[in-house]
Every structure is written in structure tokens, then in C-alpha cells.
PDB file of N, CA and C in Angstrom:
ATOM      1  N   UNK A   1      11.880  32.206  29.991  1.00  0.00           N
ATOM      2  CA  UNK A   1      12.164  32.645  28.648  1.00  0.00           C
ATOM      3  C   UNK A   1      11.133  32.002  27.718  1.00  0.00           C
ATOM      4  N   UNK A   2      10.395  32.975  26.836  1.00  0.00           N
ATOM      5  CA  UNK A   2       9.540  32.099  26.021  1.00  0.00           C
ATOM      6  C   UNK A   2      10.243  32.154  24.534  1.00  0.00           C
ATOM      7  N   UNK A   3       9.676  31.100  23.839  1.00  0.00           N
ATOM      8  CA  UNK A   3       9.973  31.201  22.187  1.00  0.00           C
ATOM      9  C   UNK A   3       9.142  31.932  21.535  1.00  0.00           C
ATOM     10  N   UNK A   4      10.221  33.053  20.486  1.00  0.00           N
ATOM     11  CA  UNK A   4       9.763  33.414  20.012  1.00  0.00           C
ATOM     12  C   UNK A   4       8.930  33.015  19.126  1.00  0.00           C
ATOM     13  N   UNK A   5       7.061  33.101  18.403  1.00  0.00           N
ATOM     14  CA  UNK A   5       6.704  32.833  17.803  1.00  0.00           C
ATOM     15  C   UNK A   5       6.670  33.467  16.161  1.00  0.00           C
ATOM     16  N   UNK A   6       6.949  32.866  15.177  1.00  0.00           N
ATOM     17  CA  UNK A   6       7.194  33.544  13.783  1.00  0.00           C
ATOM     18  C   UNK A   6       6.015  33.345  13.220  1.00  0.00           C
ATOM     19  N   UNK A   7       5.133  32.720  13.378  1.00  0.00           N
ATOM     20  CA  UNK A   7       3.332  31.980  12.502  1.00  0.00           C
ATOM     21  C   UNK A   7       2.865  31.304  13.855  1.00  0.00           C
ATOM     22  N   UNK A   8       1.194  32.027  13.247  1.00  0.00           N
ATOM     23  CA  UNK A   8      -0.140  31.329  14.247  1.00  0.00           C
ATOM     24  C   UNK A   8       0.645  30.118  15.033  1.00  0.00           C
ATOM     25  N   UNK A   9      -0.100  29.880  15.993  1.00  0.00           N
ATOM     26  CA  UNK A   9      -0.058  28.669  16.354  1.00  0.00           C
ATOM     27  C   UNK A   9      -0.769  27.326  15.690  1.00  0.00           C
ATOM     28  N   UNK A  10      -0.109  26.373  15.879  1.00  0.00           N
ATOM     29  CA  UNK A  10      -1.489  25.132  14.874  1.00  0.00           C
ATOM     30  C   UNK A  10      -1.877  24.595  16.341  1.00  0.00           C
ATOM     31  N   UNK A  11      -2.774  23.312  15.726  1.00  0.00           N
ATOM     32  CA  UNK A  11      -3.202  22.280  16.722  1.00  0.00           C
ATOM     33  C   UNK A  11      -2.669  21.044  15.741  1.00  0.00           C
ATOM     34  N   UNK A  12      -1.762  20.700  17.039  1.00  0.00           N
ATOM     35  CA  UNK A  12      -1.186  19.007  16.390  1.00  0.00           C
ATOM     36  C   UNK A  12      -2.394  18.250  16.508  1.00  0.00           C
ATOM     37  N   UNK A  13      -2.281  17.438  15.426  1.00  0.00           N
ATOM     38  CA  UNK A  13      -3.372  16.086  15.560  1.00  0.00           C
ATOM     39  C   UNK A  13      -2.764  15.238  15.890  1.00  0.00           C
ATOM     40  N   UNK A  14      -3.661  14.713  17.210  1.00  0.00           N
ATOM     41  CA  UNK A  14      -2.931  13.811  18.119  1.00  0.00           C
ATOM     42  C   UNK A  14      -4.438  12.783  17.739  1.00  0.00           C
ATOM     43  N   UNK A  15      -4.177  11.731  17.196  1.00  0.00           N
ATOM     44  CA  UNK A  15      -4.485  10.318  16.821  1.00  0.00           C
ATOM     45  C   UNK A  15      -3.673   9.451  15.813  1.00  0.00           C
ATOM     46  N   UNK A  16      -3.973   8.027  16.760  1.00  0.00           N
ATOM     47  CA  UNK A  16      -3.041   6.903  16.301  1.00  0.00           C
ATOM     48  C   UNK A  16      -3.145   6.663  14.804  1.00  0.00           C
ATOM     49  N   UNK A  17      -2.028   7.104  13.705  1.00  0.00           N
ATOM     50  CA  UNK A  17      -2.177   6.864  12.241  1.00  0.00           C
ATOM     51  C   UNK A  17      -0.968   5.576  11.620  1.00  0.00           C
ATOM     52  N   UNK A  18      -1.398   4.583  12.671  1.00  0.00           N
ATOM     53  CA  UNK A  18      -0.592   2.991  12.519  1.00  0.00           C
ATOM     54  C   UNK A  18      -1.413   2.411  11.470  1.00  0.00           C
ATOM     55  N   UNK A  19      -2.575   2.427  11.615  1.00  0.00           N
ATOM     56  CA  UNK A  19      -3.392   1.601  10.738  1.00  0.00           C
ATOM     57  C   UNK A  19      -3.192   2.226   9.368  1.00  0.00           C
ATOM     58  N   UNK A  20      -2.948   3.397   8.837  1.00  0.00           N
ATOM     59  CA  UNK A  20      -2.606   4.409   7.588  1.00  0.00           C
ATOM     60  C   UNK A  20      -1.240   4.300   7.857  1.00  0.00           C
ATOM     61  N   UNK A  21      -0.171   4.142   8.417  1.00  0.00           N
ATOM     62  CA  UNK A  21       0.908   3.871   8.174  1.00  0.00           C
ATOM     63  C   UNK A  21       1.380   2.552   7.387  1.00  0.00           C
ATOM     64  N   UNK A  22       0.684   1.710   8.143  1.00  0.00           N
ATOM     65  CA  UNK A  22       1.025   0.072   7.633  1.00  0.00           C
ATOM     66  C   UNK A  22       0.599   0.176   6.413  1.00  0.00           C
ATOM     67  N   UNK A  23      -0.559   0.541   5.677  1.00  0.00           N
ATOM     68  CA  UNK A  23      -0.817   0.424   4.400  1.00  0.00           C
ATOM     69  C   UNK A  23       0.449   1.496   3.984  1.00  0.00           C
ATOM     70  N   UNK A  24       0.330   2.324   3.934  1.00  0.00           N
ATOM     71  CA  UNK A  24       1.051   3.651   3.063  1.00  0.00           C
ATOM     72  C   UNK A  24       2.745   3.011   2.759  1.00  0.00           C
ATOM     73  N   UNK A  25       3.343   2.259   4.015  1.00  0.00           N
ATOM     74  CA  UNK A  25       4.034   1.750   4.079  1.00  0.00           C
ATOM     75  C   UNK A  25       4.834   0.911   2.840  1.00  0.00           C
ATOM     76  N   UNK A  26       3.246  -0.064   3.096  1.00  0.00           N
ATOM     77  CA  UNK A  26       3.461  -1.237   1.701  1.00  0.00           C
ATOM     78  C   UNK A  26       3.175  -0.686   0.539  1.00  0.00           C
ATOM     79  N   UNK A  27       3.047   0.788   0.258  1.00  0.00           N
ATOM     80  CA  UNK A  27       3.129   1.297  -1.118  1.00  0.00           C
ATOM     81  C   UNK A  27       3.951   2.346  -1.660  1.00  0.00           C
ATOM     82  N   UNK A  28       5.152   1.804  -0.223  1.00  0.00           N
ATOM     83  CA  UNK A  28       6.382   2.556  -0.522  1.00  0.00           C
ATOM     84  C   UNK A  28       7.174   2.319  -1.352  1.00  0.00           C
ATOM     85  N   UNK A  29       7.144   1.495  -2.097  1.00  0.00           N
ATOM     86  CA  UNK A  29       8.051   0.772  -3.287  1.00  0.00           C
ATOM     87  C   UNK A  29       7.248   0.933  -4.345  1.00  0.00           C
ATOM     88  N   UNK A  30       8.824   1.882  -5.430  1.00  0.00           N
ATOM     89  CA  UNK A  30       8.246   1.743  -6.858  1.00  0.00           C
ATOM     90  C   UNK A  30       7.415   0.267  -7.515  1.00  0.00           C
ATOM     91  N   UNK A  31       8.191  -0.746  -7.417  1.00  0.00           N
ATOM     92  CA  UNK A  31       8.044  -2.407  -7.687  1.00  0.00           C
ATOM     93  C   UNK A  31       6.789  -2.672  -6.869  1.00  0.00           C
ATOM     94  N   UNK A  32       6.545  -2.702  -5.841  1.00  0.00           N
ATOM     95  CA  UNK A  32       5.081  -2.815  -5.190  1.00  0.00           C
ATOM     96  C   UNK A  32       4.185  -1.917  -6.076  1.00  0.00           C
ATOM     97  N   UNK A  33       4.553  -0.452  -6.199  1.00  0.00           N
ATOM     98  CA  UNK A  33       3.207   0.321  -7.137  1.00  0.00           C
ATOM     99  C   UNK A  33       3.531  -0.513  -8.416  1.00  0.00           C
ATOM    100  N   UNK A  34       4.361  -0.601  -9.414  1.00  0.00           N
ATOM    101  CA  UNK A  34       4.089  -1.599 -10.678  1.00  0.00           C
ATOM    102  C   UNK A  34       2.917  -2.661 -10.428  1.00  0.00           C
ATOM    103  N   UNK A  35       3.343  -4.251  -9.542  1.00  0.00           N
ATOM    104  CA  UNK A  35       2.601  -4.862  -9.410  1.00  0.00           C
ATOM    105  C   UNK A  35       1.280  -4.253  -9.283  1.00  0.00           C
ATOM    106  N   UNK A  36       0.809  -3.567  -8.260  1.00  0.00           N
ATOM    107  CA  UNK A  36      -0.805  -2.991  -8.138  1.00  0.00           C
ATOM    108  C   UNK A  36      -1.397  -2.685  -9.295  1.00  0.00           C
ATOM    109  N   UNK A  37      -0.470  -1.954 -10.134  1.00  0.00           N
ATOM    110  CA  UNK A  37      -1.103  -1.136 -11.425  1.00  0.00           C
ATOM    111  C   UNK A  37      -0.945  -2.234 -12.604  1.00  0.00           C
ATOM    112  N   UNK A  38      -0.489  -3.744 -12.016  1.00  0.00           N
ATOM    113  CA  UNK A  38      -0.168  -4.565 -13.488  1.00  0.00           C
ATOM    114  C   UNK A  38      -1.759  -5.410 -12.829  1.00  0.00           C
ATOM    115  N   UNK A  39      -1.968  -5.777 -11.886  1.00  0.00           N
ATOM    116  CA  UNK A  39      -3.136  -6.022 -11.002  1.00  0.00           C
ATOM    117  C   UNK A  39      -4.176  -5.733 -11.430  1.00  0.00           C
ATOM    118  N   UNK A  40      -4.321  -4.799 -11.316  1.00  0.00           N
ATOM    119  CA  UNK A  40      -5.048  -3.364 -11.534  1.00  0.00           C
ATOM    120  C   UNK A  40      -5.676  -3.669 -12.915  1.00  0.00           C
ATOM    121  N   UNK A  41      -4.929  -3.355 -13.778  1.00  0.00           N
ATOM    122  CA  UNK A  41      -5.236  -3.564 -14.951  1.00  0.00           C
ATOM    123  C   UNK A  41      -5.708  -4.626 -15.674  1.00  0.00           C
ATOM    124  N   UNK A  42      -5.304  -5.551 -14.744  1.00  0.00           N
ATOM    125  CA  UNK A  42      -5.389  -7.536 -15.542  1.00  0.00           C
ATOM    126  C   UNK A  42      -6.745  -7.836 -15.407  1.00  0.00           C
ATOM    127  N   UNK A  43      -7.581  -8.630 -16.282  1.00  0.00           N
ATOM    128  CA  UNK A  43      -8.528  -9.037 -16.387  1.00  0.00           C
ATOM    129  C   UNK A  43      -8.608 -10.306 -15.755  1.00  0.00           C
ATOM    130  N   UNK A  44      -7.401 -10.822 -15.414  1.00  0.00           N
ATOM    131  CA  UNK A  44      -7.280 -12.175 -14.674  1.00  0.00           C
ATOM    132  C   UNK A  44      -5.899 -12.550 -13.596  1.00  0.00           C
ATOM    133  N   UNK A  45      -6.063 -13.059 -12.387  1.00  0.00           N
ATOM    134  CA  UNK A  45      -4.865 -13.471 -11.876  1.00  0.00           C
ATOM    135  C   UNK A  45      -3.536 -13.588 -12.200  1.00  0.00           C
ATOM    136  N   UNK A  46      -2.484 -13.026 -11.471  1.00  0.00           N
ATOM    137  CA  UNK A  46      -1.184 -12.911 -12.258  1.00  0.00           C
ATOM    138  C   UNK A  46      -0.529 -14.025 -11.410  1.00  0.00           C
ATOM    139  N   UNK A  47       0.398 -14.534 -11.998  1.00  0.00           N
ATOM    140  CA  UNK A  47       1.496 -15.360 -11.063  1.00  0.00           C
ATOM    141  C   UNK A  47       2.899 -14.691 -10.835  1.00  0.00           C
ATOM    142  N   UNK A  48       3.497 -14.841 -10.476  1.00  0.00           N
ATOM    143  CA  UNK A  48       4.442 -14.309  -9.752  1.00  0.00           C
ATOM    144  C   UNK A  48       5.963 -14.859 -10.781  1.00  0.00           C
ATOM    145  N   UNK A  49       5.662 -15.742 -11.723  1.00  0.00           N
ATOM    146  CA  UNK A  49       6.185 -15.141 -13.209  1.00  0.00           C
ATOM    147  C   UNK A  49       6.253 -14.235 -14.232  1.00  0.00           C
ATOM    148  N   UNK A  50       4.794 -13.959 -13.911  1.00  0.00           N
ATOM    149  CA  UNK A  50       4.374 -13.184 -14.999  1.00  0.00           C
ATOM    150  C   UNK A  50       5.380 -11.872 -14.624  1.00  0.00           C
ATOM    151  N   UNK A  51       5.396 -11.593 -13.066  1.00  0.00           N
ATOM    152  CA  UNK A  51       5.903 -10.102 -12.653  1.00  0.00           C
ATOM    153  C   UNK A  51       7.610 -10.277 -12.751  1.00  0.00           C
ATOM    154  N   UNK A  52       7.917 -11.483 -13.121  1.00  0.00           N
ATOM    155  CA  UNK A  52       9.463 -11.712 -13.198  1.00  0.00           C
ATOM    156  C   UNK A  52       9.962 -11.767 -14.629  1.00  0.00           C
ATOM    157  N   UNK A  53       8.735 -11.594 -15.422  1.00  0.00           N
ATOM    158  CA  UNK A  53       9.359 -11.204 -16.378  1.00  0.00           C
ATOM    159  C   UNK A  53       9.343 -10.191 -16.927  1.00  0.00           C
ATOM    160  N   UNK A  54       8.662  -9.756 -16.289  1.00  0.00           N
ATOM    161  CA  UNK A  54       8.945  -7.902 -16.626  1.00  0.00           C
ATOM    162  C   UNK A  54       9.025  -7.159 -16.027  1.00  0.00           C
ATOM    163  N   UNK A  55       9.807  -7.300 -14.594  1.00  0.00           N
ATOM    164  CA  UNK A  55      10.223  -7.014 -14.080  1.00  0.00           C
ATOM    165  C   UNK A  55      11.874  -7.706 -13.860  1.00  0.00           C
ATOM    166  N   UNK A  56      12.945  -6.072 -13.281  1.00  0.00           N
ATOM    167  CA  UNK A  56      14.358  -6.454 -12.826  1.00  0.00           C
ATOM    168  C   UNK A  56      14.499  -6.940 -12.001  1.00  0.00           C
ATOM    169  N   UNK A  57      13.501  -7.870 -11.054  1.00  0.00           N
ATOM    170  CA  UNK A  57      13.749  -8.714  -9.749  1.00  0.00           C
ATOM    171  C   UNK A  57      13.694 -10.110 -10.269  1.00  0.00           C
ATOM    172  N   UNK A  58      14.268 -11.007  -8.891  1.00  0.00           N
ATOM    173  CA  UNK A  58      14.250 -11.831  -9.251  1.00  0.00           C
ATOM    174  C   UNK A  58      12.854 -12.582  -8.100  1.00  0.00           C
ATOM    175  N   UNK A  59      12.438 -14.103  -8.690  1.00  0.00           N
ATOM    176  CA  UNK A  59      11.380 -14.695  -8.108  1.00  0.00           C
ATOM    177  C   UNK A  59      11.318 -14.611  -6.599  1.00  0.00           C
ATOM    178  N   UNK A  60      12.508 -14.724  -5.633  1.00  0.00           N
ATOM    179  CA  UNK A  60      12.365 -14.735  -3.965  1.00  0.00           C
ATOM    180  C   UNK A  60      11.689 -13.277  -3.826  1.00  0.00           C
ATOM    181  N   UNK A  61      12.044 -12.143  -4.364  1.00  0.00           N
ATOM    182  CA  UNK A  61      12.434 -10.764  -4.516  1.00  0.00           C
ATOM    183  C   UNK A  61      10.608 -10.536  -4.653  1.00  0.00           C
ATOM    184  N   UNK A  62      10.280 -11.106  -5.634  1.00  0.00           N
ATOM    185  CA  UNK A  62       9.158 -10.268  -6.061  1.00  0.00           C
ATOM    186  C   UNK A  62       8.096 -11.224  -5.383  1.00  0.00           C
ATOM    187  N   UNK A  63       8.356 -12.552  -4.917  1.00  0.00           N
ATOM    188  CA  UNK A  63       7.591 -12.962  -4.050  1.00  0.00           C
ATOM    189  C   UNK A  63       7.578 -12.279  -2.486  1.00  0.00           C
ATOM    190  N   UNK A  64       8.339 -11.817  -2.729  1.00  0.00           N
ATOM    191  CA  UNK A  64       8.816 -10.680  -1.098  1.00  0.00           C
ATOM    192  C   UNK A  64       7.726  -9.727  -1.313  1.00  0.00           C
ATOM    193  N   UNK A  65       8.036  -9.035  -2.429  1.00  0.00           N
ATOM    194  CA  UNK A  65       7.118  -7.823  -2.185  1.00  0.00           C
ATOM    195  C   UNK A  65       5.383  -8.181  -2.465  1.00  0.00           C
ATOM    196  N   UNK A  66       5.367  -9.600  -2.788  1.00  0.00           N
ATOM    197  CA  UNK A  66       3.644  -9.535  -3.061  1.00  0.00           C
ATOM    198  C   UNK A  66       3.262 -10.006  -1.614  1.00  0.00           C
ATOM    199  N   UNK A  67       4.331 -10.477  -0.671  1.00  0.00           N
ATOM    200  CA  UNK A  67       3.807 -11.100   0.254  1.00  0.00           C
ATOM    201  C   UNK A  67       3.698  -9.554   1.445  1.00  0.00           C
ATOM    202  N   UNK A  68       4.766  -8.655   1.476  1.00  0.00           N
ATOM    203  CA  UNK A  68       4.396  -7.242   1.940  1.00  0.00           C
ATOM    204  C   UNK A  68       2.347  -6.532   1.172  1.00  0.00           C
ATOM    205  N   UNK A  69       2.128  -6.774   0.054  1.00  0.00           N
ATOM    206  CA  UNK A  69       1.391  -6.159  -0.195  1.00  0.00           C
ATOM    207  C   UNK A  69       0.015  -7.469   0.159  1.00  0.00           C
ATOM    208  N   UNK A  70      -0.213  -8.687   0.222  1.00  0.00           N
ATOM    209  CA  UNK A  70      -0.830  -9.666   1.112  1.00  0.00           C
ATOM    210  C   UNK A  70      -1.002  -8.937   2.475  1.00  0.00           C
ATOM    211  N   UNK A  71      -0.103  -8.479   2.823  1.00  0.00           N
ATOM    212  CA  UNK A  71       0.337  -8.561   4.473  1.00  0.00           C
ATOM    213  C   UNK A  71      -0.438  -7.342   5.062  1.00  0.00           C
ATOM    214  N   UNK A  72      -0.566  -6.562   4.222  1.00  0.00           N
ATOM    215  CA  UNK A  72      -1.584  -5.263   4.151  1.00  0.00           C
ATOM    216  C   UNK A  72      -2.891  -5.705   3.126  1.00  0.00           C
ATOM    217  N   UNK A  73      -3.215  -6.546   2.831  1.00  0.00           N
ATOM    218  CA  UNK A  73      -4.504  -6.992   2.727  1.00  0.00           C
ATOM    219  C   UNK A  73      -5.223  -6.323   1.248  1.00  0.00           C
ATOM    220  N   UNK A  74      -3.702  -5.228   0.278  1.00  0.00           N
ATOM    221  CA  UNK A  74      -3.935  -4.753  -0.884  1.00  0.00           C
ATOM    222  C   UNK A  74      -4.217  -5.995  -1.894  1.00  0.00           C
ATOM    223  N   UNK A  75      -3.672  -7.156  -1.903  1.00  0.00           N
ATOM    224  CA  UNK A  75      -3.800  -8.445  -2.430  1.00  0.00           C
ATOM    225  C   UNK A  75      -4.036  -9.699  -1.776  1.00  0.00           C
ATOM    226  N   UNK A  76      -5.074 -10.419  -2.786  1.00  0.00           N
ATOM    227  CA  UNK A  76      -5.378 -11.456  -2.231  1.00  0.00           C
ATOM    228  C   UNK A  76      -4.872 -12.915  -3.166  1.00  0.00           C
ATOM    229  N   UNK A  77      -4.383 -13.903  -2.778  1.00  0.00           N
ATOM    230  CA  UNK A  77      -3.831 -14.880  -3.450  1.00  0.00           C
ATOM    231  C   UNK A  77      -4.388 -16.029  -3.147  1.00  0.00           C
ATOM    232  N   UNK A  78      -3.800 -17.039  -4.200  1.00  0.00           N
ATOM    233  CA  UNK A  78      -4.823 -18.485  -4.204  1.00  0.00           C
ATOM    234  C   UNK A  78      -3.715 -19.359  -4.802  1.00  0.00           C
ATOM    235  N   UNK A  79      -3.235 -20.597  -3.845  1.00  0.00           N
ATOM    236  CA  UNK A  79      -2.326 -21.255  -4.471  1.00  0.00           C
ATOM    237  C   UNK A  79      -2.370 -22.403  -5.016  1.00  0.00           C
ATOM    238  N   UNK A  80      -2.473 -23.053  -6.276  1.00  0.00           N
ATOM    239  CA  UNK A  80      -2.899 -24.139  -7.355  1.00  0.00           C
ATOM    240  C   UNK A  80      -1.945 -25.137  -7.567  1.00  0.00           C
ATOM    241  N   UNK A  81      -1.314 -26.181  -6.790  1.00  0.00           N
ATOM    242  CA  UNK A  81      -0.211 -26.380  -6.472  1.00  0.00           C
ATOM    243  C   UNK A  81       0.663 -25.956  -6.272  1.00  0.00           C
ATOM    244  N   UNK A  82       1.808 -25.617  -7.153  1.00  0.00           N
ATOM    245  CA  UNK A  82       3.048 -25.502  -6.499  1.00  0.00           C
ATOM    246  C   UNK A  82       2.562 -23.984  -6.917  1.00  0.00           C
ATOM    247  N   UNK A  83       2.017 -23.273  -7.949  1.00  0.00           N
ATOM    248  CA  UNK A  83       1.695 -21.790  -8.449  1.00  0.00           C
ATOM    249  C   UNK A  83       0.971 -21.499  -7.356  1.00  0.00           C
ATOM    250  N   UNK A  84       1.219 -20.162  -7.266  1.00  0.00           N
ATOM    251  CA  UNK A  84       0.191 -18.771  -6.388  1.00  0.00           C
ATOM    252  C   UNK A  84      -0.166 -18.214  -7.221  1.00  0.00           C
ATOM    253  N   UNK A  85      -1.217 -17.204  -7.747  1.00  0.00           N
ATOM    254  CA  UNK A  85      -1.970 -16.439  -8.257  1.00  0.00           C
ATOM    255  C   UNK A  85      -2.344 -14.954  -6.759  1.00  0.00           C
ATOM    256  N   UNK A  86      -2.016 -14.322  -7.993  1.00  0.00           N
ATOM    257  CA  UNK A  86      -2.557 -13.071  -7.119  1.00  0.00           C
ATOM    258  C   UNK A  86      -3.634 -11.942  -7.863  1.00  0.00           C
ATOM    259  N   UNK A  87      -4.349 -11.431  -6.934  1.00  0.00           N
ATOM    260  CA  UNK A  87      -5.151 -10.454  -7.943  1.00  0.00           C
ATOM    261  C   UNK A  87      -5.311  -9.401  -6.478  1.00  0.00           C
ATOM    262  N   UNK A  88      -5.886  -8.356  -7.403  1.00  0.00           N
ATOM    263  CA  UNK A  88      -6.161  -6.641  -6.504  1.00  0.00           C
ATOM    264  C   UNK A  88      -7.242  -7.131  -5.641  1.00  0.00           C
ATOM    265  N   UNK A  89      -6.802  -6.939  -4.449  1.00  0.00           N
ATOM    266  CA  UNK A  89      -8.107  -6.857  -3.140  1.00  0.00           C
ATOM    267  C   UNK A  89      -9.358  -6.214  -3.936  1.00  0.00           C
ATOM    268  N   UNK A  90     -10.542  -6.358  -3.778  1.00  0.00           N
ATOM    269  CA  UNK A  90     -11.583  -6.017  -4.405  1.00  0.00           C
ATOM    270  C   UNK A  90     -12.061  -4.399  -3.450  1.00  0.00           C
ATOM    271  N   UNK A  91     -11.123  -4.547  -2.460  1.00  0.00           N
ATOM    272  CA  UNK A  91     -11.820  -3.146  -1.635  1.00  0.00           C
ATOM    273  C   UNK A  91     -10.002  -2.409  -1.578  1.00  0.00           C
ATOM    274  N   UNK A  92      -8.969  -2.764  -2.442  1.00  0.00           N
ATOM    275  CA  UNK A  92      -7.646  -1.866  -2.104  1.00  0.00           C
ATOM    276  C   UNK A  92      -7.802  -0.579  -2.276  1.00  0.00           C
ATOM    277  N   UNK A  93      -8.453   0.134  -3.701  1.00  0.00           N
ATOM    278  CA  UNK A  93      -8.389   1.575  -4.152  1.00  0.00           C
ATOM    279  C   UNK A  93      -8.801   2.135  -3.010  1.00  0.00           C
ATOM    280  N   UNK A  94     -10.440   1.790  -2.480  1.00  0.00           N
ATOM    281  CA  UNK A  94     -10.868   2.377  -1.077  1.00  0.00           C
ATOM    282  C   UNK A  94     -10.082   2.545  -0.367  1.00  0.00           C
ATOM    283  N   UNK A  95      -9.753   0.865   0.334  1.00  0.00           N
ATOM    284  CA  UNK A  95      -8.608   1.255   1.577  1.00  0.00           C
ATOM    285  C   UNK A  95      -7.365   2.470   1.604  1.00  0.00           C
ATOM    286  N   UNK A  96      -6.900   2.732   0.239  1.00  0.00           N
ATOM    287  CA  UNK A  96      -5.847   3.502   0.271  1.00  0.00           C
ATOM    288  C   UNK A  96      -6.100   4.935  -0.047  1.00  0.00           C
ATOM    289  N   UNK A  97      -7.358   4.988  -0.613  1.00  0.00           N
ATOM    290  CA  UNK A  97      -7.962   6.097  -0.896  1.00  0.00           C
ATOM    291  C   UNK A  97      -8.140   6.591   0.742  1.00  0.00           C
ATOM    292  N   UNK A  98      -8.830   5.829   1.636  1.00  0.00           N
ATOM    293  CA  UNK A  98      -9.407   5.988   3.183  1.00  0.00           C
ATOM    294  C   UNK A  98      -8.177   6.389   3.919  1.00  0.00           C
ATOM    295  N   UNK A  99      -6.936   5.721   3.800  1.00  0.00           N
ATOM    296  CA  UNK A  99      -5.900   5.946   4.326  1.00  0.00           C
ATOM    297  C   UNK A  99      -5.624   7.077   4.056  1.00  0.00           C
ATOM    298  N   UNK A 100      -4.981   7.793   2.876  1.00  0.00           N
ATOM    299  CA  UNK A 100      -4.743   9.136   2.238  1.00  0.00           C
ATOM    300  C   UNK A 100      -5.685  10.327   3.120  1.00  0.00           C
ATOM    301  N   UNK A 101      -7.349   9.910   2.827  1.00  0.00           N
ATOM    302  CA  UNK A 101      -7.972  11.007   3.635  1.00  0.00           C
ATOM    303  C   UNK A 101      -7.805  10.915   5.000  1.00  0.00           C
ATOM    304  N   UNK A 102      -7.301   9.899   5.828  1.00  0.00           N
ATOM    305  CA  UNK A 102      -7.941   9.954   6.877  1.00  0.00           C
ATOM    306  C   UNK A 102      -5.879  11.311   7.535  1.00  0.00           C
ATOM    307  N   UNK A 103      -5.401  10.803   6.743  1.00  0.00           N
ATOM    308  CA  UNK A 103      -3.970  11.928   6.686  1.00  0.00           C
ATOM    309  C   UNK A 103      -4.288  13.386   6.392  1.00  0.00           C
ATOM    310  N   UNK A 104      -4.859  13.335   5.113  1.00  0.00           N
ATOM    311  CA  UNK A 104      -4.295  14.710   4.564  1.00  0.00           C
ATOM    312  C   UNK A 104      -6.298  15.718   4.585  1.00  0.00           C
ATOM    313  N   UNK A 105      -7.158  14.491   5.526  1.00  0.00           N
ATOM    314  CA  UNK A 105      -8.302  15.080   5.687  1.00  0.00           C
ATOM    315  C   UNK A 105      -8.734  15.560   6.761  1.00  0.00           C
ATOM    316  N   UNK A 106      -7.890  15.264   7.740  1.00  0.00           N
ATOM    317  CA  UNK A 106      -8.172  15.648   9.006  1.00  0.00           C
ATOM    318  C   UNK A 106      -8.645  16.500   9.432  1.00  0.00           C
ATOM    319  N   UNK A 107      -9.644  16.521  10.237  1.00  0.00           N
ATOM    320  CA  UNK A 107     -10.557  17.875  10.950  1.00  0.00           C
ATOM    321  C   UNK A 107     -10.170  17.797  12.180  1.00  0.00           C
ATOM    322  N   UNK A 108      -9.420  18.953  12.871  1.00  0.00           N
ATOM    323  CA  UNK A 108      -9.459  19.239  14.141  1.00  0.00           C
ATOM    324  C   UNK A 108     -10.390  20.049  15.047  1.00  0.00           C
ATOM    325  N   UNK A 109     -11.472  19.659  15.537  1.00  0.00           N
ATOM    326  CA  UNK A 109     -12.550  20.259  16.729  1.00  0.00           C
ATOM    327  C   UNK A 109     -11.478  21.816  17.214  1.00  0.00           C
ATOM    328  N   UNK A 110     -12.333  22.336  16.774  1.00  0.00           N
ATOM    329  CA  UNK A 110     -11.814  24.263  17.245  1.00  0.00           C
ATOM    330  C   UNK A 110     -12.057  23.980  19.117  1.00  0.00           C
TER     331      UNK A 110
END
């Protein structure tokens, strides 16, 4: 018995998209995109006060999510005693830009 077909056939793309997952991942959270775009914008290192106060999380919380966006390599931090400082990876827009195409750019060999 075969299935009936309703549209062309495609070609699945079969390659490993872990490395574009893990990033895409860590920019699954509204509160993760804030931070990037408060990042983003800053002319200088933020601390992880700064995002608690304008932000509805609290300090464990939003140290959670800078350490998810560390963990994917979108931020890089520097700790001055007991303070951390964080600022935008100098190559994140790329990386996530690269990630996006390497998804929604895909060329499949005819």
C-alpha cells in the first residue's frame, strides 16, 4: 500500500543543527533578549544590578540567565571582586546571524 501523495516531494536536510540549536536556545527567553539589547546598547559593562533593577527578576534569577547566555559564548564577563560585569561578545550579532542562516539558508545539492 503506498501513501497517498498531496504536494511534490521535498528533500529533508539531514545535517547536525546542535551547534544552531544551543545558541538559538539561549535566545529563547524574552529576559535573555532584554539583557542582549540592554548590552547591546551600553557603551560600557553592565552588572548584574543594573539588570535587577529593571528588570522583574530577582539577582540568583538574572544571574541564571547571564550565565545561560556566557554558556553560549553571546557574553563575555569579568569579575572585580565580589562584582561581575558583563558586556556583548564582540562576534554575538554574527554568531546568531550565522546560526539563523545556516537554518533558514540551507542549500540542498539537487
Amino acid at each position: 500500500m503506498s501513501i497517498r501523495q498531496c504536494c511534490p516531494p521535498v528533500r529533508v536536510v539531514r545535517r547536525d543543527f546542535e551547534p544552531e540549536a544551543g545558541l538559538l536556545k539561549a535566545l529563547a527567553d524574552p529576559y535573555r533578549l532584554a539583557m542582549l539589547a540592554t548590552l547591546a546598547a551600553s557603551d560600557h559593562e553592565v552588572c548584574v544590578c543594573d539588570f535587577t533593577g529593571g528588570l522583574p527578576l530577582s539577582q540568583p534569577t538574572v544571574s541564571h540567565h547571564l550565565r545561560i547566555l556566557r554558556d553560549a559564548a553571546l557574553v563575555v564577563s569579568e569579575r572585580r571582586g565580589t562584582w561581575v560585569y558583563y558586556q556583548l561578545a564582540a562576534d554575538a550579532a554574527e554568531r546568531v546571524a550565522n546560526a539563523l542562516n545556516a537554518v533558514f539558508l540551507q542549500r540542498v545539492a539537487a
